[in-house]
N, C-alpha and C. Protein backbone atom coordinates (compact mmCIF):
# COMPACT_ATOMS: atom_id res chain seq x y z
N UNK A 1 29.92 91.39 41.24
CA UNK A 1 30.80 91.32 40.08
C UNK A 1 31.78 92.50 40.15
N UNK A 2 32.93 91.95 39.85
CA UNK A 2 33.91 93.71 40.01
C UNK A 2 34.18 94.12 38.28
N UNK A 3 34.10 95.39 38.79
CA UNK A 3 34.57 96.03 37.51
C UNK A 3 35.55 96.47 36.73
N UNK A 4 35.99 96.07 35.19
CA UNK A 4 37.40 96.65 34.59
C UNK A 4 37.44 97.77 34.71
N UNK A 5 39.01 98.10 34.40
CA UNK A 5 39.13 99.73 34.61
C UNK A 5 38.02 100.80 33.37
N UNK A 6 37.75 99.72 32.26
CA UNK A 6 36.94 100.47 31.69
C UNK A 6 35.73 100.69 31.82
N UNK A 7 35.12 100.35 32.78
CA UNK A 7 33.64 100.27 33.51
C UNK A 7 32.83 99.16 32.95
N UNK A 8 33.52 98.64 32.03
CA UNK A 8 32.19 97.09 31.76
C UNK A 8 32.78 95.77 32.84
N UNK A 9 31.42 95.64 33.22
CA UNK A 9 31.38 94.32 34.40
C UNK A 9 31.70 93.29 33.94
N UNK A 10 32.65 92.49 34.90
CA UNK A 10 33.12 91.07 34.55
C UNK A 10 32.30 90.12 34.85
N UNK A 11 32.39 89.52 33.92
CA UNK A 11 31.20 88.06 34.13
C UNK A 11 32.10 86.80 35.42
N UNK A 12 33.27 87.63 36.11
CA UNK A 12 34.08 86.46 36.66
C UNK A 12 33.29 86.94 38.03
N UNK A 13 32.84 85.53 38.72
CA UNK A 13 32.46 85.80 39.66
C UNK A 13 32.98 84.78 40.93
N UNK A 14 33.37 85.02 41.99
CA UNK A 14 34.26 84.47 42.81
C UNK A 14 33.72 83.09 43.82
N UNK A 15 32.39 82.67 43.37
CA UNK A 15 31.50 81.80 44.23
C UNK A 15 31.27 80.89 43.42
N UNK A 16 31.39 81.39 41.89
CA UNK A 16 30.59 80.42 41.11
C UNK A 16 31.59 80.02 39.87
N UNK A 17 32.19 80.67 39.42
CA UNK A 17 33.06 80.92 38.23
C UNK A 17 34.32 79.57 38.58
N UNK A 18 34.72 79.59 39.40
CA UNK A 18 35.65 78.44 40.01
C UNK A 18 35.23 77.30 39.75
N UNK A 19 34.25 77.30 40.43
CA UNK A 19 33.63 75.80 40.43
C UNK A 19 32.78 75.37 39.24
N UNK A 20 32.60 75.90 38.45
CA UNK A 20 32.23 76.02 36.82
C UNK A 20 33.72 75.36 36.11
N UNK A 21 34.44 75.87 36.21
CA UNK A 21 35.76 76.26 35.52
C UNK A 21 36.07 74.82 35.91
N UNK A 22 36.10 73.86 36.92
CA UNK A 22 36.67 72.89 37.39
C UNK A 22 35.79 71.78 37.14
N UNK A 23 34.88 72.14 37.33
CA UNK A 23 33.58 71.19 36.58
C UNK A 23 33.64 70.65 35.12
N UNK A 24 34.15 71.38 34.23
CA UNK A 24 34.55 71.67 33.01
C UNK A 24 35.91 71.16 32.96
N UNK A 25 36.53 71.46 33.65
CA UNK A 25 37.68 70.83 33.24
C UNK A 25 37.86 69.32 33.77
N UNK A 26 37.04 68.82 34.40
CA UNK A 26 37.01 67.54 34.81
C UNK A 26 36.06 66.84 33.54
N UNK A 27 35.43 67.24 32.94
CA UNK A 27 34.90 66.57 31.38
C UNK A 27 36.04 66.26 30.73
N UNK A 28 37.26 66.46 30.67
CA UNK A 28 38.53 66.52 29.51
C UNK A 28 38.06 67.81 28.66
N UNK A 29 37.97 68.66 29.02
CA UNK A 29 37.12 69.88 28.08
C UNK A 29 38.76 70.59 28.12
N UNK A 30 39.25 71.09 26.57
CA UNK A 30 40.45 72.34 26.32
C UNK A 30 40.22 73.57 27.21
N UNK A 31 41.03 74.33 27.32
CA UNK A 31 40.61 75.67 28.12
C UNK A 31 39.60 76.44 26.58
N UNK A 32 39.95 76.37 25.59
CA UNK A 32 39.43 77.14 24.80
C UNK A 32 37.57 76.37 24.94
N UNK A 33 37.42 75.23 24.93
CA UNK A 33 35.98 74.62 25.19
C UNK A 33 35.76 74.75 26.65
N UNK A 34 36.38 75.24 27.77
CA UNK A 34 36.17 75.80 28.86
C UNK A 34 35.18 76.89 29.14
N UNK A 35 36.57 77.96 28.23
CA UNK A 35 36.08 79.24 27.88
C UNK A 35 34.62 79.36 27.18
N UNK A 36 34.58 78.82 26.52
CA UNK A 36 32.93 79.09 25.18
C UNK A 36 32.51 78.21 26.53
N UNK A 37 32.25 77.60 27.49
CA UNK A 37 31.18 77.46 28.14
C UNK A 37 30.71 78.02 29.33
N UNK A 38 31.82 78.61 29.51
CA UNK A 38 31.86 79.88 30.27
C UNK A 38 31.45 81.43 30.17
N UNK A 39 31.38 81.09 28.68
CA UNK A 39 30.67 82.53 27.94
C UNK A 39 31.61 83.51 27.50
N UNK A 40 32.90 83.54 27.52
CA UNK A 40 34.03 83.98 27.60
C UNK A 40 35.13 83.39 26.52
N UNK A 41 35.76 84.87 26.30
CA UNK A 41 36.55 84.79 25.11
C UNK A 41 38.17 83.86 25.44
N UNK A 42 38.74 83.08 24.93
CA UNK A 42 40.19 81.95 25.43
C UNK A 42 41.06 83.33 25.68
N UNK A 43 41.01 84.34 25.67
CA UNK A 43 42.04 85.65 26.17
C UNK A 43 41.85 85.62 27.52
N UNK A 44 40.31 85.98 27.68
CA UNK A 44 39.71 86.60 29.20
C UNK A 44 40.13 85.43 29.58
N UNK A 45 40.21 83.69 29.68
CA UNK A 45 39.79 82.61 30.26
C UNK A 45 41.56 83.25 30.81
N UNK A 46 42.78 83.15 30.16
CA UNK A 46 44.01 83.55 30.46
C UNK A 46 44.33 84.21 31.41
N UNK A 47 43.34 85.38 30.85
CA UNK A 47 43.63 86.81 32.00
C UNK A 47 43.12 86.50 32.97
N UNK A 48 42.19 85.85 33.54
CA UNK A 48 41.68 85.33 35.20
C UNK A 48 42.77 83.98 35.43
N UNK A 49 43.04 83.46 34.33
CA UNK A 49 44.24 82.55 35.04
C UNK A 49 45.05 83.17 35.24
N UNK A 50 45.92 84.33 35.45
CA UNK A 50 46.77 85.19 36.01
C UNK A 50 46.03 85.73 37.12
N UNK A 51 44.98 86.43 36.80
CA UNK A 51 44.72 87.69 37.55
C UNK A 51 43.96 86.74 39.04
N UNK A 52 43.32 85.96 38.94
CA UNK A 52 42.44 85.27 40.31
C UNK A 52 42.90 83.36 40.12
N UNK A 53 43.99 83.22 41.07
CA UNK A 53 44.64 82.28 41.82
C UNK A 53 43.90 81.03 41.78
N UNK A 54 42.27 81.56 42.73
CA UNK A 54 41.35 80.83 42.98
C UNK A 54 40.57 79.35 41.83
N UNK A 55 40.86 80.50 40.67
CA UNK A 55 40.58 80.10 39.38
C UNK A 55 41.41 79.28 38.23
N UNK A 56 42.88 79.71 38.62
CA UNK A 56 43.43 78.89 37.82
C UNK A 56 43.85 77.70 38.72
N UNK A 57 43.65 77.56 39.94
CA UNK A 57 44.14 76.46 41.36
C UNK A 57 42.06 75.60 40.57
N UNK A 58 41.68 76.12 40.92
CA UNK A 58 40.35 75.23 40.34
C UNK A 58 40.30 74.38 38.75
N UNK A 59 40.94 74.85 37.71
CA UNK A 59 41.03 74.10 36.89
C UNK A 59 42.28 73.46 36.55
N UNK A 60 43.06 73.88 37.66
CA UNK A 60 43.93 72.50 37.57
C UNK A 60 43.70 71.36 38.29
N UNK A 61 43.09 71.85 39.39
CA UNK A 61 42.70 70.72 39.94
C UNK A 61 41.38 69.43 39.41
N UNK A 62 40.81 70.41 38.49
CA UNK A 62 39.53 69.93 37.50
C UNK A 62 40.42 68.76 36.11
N UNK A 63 41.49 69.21 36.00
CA UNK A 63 41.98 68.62 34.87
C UNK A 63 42.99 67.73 35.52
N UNK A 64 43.89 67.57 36.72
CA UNK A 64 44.69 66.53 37.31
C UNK A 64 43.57 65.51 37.82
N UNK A 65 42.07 65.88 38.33
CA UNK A 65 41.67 64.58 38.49
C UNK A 65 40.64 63.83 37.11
N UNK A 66 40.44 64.52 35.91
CA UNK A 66 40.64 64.03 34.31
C UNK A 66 41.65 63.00 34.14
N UNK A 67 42.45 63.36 34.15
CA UNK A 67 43.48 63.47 33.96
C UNK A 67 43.94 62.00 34.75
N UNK A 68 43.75 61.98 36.00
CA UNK A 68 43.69 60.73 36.91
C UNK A 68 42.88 59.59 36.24
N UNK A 69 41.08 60.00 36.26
CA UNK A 69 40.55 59.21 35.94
C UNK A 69 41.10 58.45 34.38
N UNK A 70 41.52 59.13 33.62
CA UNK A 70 41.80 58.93 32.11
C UNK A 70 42.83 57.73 31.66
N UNK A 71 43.90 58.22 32.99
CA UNK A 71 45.41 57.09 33.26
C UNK A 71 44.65 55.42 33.30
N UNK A 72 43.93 55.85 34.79
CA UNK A 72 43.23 54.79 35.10
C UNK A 72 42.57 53.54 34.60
N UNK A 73 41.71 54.85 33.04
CA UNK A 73 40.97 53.59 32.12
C UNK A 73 41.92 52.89 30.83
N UNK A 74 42.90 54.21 30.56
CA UNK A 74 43.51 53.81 29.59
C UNK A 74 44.55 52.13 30.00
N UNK A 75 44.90 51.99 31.31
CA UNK A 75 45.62 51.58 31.88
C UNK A 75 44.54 49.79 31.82
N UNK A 76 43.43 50.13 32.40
CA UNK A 76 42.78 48.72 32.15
C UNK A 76 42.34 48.47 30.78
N UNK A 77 42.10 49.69 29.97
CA UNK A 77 42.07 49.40 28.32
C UNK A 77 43.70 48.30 27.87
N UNK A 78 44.80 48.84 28.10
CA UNK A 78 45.48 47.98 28.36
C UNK A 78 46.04 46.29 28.86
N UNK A 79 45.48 46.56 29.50
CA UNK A 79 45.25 45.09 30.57
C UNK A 79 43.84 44.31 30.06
N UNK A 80 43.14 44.75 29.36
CA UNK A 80 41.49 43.81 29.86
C UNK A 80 40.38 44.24 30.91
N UNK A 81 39.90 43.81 30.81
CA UNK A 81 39.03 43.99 32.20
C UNK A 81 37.69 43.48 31.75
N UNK A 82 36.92 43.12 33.40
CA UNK A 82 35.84 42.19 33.18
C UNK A 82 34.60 43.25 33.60
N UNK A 83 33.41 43.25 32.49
CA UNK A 83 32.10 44.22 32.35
C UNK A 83 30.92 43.27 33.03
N UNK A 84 30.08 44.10 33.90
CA UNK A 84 28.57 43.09 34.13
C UNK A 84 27.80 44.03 33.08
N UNK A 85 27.00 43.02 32.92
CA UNK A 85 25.81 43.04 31.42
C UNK A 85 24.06 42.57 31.96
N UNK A 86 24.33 43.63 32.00
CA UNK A 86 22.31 43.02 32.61
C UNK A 86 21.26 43.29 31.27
N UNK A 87 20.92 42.10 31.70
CA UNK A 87 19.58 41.77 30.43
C UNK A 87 18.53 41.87 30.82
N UNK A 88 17.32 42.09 30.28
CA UNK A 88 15.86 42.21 30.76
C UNK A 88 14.97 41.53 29.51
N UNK A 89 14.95 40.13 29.87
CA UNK A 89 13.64 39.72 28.85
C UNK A 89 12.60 39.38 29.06
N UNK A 90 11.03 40.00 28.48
CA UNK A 90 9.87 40.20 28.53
C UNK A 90 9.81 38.03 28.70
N UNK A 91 8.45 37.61 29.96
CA UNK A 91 8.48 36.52 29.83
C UNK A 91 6.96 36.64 29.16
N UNK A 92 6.91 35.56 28.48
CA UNK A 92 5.42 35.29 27.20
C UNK A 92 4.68 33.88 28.32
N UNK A 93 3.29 34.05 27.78
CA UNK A 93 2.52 33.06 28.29
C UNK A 93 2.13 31.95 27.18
N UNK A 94 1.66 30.94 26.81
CA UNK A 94 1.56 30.49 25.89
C UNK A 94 0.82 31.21 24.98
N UNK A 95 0.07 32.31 25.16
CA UNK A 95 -0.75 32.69 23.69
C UNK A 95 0.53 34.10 23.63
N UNK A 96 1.71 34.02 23.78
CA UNK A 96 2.48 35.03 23.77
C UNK A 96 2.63 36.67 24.03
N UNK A 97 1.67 36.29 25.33
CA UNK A 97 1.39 37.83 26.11
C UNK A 97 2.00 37.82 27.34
N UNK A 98 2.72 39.38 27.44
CA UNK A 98 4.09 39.05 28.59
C UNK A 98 3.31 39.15 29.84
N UNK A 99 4.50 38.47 30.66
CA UNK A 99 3.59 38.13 31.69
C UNK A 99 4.51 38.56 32.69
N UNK A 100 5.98 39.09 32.63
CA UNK A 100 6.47 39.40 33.37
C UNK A 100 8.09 39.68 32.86
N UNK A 101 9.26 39.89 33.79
CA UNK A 101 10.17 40.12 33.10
C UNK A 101 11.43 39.18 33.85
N UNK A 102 12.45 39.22 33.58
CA UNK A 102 13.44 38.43 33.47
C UNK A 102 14.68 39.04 33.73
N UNK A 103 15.44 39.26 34.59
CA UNK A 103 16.41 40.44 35.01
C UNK A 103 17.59 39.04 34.39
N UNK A 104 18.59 39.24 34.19
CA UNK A 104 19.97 38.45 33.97
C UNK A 104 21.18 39.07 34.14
N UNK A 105 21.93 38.48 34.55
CA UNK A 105 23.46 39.56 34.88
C UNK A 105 24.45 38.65 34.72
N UNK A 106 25.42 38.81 33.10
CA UNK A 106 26.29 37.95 33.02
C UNK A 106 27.31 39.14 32.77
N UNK A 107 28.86 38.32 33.18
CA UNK A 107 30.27 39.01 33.19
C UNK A 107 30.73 38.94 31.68
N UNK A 108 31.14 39.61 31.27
CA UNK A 108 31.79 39.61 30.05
C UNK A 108 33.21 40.34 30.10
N UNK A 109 34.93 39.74 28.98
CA UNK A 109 35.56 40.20 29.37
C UNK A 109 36.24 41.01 28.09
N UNK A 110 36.33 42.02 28.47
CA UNK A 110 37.27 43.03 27.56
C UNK A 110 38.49 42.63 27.64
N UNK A 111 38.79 42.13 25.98
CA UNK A 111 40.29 41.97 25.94
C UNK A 111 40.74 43.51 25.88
N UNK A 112 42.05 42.79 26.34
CA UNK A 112 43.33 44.40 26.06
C UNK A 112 43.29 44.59 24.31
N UNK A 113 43.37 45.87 24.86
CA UNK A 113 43.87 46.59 23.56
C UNK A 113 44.95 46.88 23.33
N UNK A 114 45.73 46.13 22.01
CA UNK A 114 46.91 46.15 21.83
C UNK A 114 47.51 47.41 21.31
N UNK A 115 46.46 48.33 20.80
CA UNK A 115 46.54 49.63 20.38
C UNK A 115 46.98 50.31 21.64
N UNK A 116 45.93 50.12 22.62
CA UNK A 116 46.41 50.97 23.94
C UNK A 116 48.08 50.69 24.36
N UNK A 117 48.41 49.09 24.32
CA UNK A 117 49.50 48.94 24.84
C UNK A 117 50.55 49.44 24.23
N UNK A 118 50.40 49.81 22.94
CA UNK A 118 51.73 50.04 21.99
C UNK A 118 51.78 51.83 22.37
N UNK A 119 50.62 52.22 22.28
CA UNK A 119 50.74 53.95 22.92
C UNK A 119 51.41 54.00 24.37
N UNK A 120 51.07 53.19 25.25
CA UNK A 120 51.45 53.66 26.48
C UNK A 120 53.04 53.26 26.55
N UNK A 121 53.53 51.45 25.79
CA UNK A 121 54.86 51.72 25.60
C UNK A 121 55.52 52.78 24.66
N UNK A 122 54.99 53.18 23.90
CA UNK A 122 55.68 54.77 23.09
C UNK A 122 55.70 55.84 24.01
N UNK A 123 55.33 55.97 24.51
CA UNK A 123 55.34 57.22 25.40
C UNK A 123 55.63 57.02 26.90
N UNK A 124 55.51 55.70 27.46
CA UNK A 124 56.30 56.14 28.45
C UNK A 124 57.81 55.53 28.80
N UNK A 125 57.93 54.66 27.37
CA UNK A 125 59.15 54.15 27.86
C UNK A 125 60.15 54.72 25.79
N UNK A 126 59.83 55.74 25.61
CA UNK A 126 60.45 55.93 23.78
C UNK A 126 61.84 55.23 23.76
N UNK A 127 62.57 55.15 24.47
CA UNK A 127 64.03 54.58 24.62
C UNK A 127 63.91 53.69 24.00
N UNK A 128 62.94 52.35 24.13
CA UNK A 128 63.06 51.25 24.06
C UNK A 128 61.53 51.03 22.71
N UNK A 129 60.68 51.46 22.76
CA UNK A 129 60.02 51.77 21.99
C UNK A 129 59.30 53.07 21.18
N UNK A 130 60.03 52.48 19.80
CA UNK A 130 59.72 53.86 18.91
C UNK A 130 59.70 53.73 17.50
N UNK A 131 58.96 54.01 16.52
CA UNK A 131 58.82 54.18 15.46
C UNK A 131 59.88 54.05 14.29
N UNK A 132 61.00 54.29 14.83
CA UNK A 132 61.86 54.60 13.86
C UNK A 132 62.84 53.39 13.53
N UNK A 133 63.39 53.19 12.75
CA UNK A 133 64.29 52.21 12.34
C UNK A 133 65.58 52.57 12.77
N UNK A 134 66.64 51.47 13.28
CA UNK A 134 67.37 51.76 13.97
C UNK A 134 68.76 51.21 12.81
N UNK A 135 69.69 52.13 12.48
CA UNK A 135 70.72 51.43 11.30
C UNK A 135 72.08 51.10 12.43
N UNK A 136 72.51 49.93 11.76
CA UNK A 136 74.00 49.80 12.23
C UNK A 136 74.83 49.61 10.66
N UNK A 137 76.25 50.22 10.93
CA UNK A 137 76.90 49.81 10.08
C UNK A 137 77.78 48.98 10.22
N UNK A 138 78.25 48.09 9.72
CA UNK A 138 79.27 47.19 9.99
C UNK A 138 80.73 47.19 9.69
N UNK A 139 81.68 46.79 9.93
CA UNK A 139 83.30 47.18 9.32
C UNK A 139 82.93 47.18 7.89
N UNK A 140 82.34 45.90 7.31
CA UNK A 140 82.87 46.21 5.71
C UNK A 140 81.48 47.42 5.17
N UNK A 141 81.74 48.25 5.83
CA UNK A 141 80.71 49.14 5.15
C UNK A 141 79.22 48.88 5.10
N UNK A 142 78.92 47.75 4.93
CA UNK A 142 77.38 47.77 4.41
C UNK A 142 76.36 48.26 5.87
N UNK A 143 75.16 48.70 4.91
CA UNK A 143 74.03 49.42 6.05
C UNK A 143 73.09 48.29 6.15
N UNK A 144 73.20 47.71 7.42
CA UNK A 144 72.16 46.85 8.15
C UNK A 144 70.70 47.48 8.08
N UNK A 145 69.95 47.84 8.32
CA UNK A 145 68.32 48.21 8.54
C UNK A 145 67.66 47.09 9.32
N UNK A 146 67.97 47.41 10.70
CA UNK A 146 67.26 46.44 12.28
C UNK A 146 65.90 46.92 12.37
N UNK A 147 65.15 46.41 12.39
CA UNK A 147 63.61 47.13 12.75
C UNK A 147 63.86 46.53 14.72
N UNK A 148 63.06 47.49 15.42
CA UNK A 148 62.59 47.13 16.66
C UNK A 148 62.91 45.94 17.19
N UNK A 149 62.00 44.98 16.43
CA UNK A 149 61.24 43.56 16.97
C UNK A 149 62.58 43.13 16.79
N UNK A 150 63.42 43.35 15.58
CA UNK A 150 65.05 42.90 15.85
C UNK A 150 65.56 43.03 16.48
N UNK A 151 65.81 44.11 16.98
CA UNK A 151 66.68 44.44 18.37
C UNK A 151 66.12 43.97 19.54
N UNK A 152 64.49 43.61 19.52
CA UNK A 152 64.27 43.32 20.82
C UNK A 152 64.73 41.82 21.08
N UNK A 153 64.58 40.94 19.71
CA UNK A 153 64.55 39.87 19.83
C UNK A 153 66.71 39.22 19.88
N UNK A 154 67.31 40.43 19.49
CA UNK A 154 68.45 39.95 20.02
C UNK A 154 68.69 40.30 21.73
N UNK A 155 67.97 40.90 22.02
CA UNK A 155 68.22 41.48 23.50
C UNK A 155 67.62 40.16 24.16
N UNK A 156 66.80 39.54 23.59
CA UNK A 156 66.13 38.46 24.18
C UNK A 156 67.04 37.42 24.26
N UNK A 157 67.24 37.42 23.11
CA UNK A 157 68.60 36.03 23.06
C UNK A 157 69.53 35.75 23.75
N UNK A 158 70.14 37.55 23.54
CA UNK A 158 71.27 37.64 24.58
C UNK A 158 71.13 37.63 26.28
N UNK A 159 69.97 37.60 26.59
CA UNK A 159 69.52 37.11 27.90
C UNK A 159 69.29 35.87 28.29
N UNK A 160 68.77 35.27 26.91
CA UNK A 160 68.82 33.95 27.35
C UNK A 160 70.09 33.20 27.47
N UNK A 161 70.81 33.62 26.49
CA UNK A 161 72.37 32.66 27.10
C UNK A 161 73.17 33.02 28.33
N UNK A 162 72.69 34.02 29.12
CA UNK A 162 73.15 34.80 30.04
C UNK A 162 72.67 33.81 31.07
């Protein structure tokens, strides 16, 4: 362990502290829930992300593959996707004493989540989807109020006669 200039020993240790740190950050864990599991105050967690390379290259790399995996599910949360389901039922004899068991494995399918889809179009496309109401005014003055689904659905139109 090396020591601060004020003689108390650092709990950062160069074999183990890394690979802790990246371990942790591959849970989706904050640096501040990093830190408290590290034993360490969210200052110190900072000051070794400056001071040792090793350490802050380890929890980024702990949190880009989070971070990966996370895209991934949110992405088939999106889309659907199909689950196996294994069952196990006790088999009975006629005086209803088991006599053995029963393995089963059926597919089941996760619809999309329309929640997921409306987040991932907000955020990765805001141009085109966003919260807010969009006003036009017209020559004789008056204020239109278009919601979204309006504008999308003239963009639609206007493609179709195209």
């Amino acid at each position: 362990m090396s020591k601060h200039k004020g003689g108390r020993r650092s709990k950062y240790n160069p074999e183990e502290t890394p690979q802790l740190a990246e371990e942790y950050a591959k849970e989706l864990l904050t640096d501040k829930l990093i830190a408290k599991k590290l034993g360490i105050n969210i200052d110190t967690f900072y000051t070794w992300s400056k001071k040792y390379t090793e350490f802050s290259d380890a929890v980024k790399r702990g949190k880009e593959a989070a971070n990966s995996d996370l895209v991934k599910h949110m992405y088939a949360s999106a889309k659907g996707y199909d689950v196996e389901e294994e069952e196990t039922t006790v088999i009975l004899d006629k005086n209803k004493q088991p006599t053995g068991f029963k393995k089963t494995t059926r597919k089941r399918h996760i619809p999309p989540s329309t929640t997921m889809q409306i987040f991932l179009a907000k955020n990765r496309m805001p141009e085109d989807f966003r919260d807010v109401n969009h006003q036009k005014l017209d020559v004789s003055g008056k204020l239109n109020v278009t919601t979204l689904a309006d504008l999308m659905m003239e963009e639609y139109d206007s493609q179709a006669k195209n």
